[in-house]
C-alpha atoms as a PDB file:
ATOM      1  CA  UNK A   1     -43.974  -1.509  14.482  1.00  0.00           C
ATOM      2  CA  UNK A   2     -40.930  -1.229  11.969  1.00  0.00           C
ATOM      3  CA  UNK A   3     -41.369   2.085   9.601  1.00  0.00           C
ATOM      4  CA  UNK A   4     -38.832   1.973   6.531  1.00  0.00           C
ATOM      5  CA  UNK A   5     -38.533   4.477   4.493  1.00  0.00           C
ATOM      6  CA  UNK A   6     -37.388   4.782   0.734  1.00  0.00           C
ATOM      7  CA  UNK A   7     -34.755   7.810  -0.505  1.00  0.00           C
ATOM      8  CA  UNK A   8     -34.508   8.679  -3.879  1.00  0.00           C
ATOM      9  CA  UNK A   9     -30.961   9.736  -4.690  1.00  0.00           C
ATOM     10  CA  UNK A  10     -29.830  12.146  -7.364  1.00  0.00           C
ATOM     11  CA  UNK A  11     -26.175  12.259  -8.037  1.00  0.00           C
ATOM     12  CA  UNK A  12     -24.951  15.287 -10.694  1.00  0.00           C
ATOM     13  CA  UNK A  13     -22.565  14.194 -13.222  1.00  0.00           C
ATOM     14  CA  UNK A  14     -19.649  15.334 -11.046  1.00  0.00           C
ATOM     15  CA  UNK A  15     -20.490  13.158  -7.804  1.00  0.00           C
ATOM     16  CA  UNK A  16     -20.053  10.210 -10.136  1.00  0.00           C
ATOM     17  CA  UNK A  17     -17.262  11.124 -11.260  1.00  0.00           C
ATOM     18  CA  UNK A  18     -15.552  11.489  -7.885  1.00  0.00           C
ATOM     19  CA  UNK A  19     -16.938   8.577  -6.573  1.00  0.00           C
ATOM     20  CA  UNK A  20     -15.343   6.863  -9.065  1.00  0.00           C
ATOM     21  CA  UNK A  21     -11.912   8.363  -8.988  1.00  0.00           C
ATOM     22  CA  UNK A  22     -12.103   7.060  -4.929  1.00  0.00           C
ATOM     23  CA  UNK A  23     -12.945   3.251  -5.781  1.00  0.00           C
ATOM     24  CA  UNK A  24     -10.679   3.089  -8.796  1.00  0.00           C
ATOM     25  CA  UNK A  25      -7.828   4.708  -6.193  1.00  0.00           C
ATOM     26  CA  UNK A  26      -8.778   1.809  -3.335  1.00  0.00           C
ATOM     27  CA  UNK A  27      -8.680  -0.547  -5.877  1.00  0.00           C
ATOM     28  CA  UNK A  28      -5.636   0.382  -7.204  1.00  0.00           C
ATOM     29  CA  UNK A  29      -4.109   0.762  -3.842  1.00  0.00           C
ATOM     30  CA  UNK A  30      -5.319  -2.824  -2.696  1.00  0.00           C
ATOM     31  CA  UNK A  31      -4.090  -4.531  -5.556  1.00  0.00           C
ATOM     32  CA  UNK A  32      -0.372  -3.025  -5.118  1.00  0.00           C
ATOM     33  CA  UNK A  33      -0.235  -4.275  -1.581  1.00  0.00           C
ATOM     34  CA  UNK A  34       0.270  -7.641  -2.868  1.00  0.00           C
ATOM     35  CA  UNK A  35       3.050  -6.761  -5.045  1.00  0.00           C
ATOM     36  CA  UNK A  36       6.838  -7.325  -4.796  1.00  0.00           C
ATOM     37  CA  UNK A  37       8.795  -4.751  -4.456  1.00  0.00           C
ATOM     38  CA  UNK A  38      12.829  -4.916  -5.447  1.00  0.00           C
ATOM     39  CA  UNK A  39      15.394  -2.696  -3.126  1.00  0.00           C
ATOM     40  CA  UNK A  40      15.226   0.589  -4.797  1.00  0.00           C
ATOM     41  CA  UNK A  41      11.162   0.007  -5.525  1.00  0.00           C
ATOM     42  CA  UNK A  42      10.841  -0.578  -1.530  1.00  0.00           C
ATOM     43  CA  UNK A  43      12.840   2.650  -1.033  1.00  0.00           C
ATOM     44  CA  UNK A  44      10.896   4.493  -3.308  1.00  0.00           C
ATOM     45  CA  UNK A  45       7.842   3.299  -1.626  1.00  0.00           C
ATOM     46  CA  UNK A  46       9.029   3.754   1.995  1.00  0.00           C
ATOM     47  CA  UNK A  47      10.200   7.645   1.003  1.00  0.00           C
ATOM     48  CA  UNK A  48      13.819   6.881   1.158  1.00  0.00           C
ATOM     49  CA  UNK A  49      17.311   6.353  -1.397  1.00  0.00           C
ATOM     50  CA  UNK A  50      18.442   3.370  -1.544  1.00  0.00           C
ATOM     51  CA  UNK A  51      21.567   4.110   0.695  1.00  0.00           C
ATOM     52  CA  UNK A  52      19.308   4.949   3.561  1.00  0.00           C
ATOM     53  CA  UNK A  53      17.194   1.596   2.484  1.00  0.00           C
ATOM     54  CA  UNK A  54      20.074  -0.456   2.674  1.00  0.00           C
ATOM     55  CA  UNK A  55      21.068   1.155   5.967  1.00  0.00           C
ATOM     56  CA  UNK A  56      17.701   0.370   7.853  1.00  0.00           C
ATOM     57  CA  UNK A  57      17.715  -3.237   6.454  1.00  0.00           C
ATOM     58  CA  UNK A  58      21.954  -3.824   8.325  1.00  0.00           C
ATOM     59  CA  UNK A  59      20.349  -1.778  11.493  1.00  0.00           C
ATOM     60  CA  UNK A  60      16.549  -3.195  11.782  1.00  0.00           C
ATOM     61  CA  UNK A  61      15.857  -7.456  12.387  1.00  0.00           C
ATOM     62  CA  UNK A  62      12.486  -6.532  11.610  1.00  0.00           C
ATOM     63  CA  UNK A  63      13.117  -5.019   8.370  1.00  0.00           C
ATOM     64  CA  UNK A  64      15.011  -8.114   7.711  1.00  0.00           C
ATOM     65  CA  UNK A  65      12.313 -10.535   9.024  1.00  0.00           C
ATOM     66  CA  UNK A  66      10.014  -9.464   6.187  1.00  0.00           C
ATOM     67  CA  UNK A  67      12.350  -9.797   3.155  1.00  0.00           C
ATOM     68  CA  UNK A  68      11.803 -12.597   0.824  1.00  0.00           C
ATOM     69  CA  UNK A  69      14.369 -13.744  -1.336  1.00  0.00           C
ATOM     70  CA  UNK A  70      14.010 -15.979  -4.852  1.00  0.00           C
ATOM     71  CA  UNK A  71      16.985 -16.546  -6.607  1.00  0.00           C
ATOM     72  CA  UNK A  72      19.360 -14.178  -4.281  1.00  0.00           C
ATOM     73  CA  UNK A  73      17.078 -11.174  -5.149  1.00  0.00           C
ATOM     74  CA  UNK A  74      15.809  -9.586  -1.976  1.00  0.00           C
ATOM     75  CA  UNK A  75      11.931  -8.936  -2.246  1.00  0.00           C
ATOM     76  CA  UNK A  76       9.483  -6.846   0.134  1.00  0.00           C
ATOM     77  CA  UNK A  77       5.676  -6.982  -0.101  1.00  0.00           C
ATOM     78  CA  UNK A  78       4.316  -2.977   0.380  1.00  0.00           C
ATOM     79  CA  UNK A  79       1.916  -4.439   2.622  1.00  0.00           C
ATOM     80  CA  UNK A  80       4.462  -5.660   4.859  1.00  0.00           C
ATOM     81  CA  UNK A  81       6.634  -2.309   4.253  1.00  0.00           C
ATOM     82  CA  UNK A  82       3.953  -0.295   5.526  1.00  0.00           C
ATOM     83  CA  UNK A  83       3.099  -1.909   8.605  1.00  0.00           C
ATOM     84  CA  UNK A  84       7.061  -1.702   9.026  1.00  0.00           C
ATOM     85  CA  UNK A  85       6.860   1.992   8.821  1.00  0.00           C
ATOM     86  CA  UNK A  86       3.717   2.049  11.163  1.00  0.00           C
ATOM     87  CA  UNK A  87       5.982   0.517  14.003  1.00  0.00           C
ATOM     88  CA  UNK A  88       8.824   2.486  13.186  1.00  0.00           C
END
């Protein structure tokens, strides 16, 4: 025998609201993993200046194994930045 049963939920004005702020965030967040990121934007994003950028990219192959380059510029994806910093 299989018994379902049916909930009626009542959110106040404020649970919507804060549900919303979360799936706008993870949306946000999801679509930026995608993005490219220039030196000093990968910096920013890892935490880090620049200088210190620059001097984990001359120390760390796998920092340099995930840079992408068009035209000469050197381009990391903050997906691939944060599974850098995961392993760090």
């Amino acid at each position: 025998m299989i018994v379902t049963a049916t909930y009626k939920y009542e959110f106040s004005d404020a649970d919507i609201e804060r549900i919303a702020e979360r799936v706008a965030g993870k949306l946000k967040r999801d679509s930026n993993k995608n993005k490219l990121l220039n030196i000093t934007e990968a910096a920013k994003h890892c935490g880090v200046s620049p200088t210190t950028f620059y001097r984990w990219r001359k120390r760390n192959k796998n920092l340099q194994a995930i840079e992408l380059t068009a035209g000469g510029v050197v381009q990391f994806r903050a997906e691939d930045l944060d599974k850098f910093l995961k392993n760090k």
